[in-house]
N, C-alpha and C. Protein backbone atom coordinates (compact mmCIF):
# COMPACT_ATOMS: atom_id res chain seq x y z
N UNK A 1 83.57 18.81 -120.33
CA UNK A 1 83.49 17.68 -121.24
C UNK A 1 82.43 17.98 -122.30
N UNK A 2 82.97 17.58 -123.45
CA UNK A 2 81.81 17.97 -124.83
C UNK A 2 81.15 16.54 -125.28
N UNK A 3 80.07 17.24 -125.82
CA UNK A 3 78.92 15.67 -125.88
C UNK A 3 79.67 15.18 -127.08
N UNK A 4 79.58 14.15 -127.17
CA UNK A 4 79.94 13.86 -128.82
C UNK A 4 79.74 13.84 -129.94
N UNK A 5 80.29 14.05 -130.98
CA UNK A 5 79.78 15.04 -132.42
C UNK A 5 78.42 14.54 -132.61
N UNK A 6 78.27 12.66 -132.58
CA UNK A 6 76.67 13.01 -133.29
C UNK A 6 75.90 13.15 -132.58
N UNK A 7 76.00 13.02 -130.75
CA UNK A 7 74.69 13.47 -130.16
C UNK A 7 74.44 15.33 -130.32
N UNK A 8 75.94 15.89 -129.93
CA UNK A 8 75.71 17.35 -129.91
C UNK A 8 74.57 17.90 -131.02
N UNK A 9 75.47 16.94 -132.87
CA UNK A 9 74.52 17.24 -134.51
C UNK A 9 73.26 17.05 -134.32
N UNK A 10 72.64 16.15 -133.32
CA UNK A 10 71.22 15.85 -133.37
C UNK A 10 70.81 16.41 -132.75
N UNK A 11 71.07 17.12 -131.65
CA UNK A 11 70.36 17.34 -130.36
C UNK A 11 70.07 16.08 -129.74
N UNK A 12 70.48 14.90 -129.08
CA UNK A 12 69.86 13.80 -128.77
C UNK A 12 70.04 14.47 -127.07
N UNK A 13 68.79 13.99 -126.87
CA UNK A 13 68.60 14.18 -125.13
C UNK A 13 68.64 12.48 -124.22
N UNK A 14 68.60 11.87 -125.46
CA UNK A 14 68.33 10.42 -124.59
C UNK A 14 69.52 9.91 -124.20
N UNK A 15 69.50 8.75 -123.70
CA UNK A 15 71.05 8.28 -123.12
C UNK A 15 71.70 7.54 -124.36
N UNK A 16 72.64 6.72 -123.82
CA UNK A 16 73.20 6.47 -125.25
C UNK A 16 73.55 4.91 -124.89
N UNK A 17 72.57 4.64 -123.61
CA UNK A 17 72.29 3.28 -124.46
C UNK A 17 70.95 2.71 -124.79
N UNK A 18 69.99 3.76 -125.23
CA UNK A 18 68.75 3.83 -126.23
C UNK A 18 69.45 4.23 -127.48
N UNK A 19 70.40 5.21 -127.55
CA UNK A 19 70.62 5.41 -128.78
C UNK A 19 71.70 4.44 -129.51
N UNK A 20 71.83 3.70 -128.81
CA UNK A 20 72.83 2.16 -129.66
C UNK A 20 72.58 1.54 -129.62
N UNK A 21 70.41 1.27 -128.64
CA UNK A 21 69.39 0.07 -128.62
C UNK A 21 68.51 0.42 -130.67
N UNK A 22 68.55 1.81 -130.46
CA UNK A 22 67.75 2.04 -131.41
C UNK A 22 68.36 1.59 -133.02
N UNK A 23 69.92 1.94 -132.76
CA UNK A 23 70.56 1.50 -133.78
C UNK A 23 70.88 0.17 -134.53
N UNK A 24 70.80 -0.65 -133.23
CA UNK A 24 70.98 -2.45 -133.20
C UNK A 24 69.34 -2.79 -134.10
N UNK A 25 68.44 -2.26 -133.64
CA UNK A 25 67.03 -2.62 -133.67
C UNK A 25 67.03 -1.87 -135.27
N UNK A 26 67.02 -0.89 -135.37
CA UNK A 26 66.93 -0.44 -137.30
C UNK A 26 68.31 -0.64 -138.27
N UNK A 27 68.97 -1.43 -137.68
CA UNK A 27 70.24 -2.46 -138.52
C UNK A 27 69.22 -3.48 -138.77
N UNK A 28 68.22 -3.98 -137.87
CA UNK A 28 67.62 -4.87 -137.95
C UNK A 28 66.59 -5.45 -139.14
N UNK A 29 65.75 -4.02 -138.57
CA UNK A 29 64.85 -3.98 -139.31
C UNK A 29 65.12 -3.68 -140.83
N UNK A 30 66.26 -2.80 -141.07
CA UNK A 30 66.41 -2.28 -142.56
C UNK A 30 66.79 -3.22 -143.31
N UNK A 31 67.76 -4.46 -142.96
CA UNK A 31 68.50 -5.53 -143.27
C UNK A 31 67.10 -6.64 -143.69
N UNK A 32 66.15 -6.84 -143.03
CA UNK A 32 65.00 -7.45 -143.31
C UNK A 32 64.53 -7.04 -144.34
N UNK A 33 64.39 -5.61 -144.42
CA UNK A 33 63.37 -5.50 -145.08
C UNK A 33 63.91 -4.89 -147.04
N UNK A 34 65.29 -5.20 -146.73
CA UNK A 34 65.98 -5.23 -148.03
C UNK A 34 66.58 -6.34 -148.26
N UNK A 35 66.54 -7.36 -147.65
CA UNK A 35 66.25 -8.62 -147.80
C UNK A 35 67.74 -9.50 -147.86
N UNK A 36 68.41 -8.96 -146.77
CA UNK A 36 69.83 -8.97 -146.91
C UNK A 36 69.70 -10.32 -145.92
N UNK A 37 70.93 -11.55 -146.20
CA UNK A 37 70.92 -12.70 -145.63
C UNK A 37 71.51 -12.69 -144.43
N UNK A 38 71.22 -13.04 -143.57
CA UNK A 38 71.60 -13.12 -141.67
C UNK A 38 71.84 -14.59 -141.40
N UNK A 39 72.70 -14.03 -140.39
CA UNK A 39 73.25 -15.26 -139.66
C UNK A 39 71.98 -15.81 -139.17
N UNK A 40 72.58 -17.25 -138.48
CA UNK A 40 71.30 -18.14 -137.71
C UNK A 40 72.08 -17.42 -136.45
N UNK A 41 73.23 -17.78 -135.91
CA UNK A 41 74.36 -17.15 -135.07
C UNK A 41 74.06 -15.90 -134.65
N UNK A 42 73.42 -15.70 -133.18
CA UNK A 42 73.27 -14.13 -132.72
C UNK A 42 74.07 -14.27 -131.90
N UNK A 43 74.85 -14.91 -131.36
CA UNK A 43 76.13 -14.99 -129.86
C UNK A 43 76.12 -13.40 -129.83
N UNK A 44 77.07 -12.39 -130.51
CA UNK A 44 77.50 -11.15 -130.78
C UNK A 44 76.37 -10.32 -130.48
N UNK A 45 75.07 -10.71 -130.94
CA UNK A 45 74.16 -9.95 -130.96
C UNK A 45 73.67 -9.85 -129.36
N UNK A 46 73.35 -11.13 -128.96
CA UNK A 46 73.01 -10.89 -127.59
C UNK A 46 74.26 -10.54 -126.80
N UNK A 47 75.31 -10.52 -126.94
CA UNK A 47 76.33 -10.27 -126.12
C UNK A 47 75.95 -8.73 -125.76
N UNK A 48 75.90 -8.03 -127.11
CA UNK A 48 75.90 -6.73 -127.53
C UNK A 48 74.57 -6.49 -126.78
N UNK A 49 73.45 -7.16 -126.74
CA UNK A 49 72.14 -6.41 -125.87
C UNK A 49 72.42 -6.73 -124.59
N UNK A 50 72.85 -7.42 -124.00
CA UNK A 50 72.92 -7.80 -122.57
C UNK A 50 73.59 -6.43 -121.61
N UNK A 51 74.35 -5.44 -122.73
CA UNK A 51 74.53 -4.16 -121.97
C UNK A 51 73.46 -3.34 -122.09
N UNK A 52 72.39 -3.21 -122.61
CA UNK A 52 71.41 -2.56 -122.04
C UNK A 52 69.81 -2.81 -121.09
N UNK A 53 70.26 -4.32 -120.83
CA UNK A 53 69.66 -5.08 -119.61
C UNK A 53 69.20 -3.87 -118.58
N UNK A 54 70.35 -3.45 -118.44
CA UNK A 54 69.91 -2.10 -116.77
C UNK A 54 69.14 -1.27 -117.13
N UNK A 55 69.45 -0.59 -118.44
CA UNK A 55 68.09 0.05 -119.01
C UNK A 55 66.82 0.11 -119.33
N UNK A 56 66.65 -1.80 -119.34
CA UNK A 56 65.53 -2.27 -119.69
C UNK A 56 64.86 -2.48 -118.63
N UNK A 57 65.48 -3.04 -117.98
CA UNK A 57 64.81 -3.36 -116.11
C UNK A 57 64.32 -1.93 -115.38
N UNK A 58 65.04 -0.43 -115.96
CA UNK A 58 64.90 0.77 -115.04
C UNK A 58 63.82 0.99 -115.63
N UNK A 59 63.34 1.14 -116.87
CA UNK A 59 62.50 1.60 -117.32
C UNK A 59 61.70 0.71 -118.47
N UNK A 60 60.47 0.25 -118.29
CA UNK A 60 59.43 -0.87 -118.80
C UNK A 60 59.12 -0.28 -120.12
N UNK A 61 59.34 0.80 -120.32
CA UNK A 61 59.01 1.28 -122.21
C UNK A 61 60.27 1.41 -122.71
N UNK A 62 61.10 1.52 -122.26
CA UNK A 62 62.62 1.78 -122.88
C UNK A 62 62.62 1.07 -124.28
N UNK A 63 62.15 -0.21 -124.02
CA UNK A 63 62.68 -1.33 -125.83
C UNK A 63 61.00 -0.85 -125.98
N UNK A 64 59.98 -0.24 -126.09
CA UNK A 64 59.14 0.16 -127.27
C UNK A 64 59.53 1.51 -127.58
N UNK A 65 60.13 2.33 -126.81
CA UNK A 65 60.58 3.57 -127.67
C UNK A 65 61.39 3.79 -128.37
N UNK A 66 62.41 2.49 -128.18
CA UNK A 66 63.59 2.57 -129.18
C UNK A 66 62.98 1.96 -130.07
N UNK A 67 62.18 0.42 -130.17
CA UNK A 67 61.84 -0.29 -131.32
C UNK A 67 60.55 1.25 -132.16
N UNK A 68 60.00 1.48 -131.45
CA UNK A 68 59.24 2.78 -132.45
C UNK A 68 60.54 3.47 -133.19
N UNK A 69 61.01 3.96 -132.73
CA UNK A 69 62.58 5.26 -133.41
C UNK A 69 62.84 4.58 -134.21
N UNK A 70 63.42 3.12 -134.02
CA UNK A 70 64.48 2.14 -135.19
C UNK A 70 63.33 2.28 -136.19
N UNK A 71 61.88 1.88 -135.63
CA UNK A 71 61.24 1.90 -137.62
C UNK A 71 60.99 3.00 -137.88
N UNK A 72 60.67 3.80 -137.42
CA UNK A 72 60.69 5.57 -138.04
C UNK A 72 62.12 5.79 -138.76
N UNK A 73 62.97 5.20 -138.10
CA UNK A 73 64.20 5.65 -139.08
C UNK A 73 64.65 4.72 -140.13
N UNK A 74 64.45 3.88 -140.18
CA UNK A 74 64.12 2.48 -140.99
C UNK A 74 63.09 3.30 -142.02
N UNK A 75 62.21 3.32 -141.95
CA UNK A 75 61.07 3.92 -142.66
C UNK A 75 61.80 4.84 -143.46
N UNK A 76 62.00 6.20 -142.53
CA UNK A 76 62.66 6.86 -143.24
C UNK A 76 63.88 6.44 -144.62
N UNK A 77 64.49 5.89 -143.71
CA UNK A 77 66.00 5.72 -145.46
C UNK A 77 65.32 4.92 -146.12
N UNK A 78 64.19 4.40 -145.88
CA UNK A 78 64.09 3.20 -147.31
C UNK A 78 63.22 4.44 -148.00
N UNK A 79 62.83 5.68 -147.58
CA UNK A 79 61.89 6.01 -148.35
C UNK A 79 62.91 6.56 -149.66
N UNK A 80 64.18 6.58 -149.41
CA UNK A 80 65.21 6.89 -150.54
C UNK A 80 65.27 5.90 -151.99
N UNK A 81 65.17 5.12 -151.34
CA UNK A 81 65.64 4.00 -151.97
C UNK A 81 64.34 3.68 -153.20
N UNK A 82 65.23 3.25 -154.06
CA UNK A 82 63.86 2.89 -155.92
C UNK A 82 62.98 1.50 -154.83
N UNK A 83 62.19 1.34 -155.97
CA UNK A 83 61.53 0.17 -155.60
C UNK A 83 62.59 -0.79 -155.91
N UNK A 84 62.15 -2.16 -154.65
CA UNK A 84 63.23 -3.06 -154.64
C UNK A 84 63.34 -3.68 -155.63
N UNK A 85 64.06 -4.22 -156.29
CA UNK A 85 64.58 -5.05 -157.49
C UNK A 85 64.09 -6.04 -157.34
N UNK A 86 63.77 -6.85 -158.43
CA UNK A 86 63.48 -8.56 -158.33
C UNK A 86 64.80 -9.51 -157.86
N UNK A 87 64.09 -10.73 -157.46
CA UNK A 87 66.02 -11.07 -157.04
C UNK A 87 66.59 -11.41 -158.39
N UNK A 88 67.66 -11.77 -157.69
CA UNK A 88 68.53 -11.76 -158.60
C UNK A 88 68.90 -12.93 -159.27
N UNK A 89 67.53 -14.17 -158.89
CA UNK A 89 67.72 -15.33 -159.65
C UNK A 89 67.09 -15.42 -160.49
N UNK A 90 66.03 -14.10 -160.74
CA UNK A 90 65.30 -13.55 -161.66
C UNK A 90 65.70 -13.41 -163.29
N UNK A 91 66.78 -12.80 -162.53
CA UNK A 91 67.52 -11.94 -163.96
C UNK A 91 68.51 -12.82 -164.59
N UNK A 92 68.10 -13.13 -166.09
CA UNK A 92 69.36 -13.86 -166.77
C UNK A 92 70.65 -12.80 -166.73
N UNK A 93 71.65 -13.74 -166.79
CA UNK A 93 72.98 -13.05 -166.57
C UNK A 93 73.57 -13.77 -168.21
């Protein structure tokens, strides 16, 4: 059995449900911090964490090593990005 393309591309050694804790968590953070509008509504969201419950209970650092990764990689792509724009009720149209 072959790992799958993006763990094999990364080398990821971790399991893969840190690596779809880490992903939930820097959707999170990146969406904040580009100032994108969110639901009040997390139903989906917690549905979606409640599968890595077993992970969290096996191991007591599990959600700070992923929440560290999500902002390192968070960090990372915004460092792409121009400085943020003013909003957009700013700007006459």
């Amino acid at each position: 059995m072959t790992a799958e393309p993006s763990v094999s591309r990364c080398n990821w050694t971790g399991s893969y449900a840190e690596g779809e804790l880490r992903a939930e968590i820097g959707c999170a953070f990146l969406l904040a911090a580009l100032g994108v509008p969110q639901s009040d509504d997390l139903t989906n969201h917690k549905a979606y964490c409640q599968s890595w419950l077993e992970a969290l209970n096996k191991d007591s650092r599990f959600i700070f090593r992923a929440a560290s990764a999500a902002s390192k990689a968070t960090d990372f792509l915004l460092s792409f990005a121009p400085q943020l724009q003013p909003d957009l009720e700013e700007v006459p149209f």
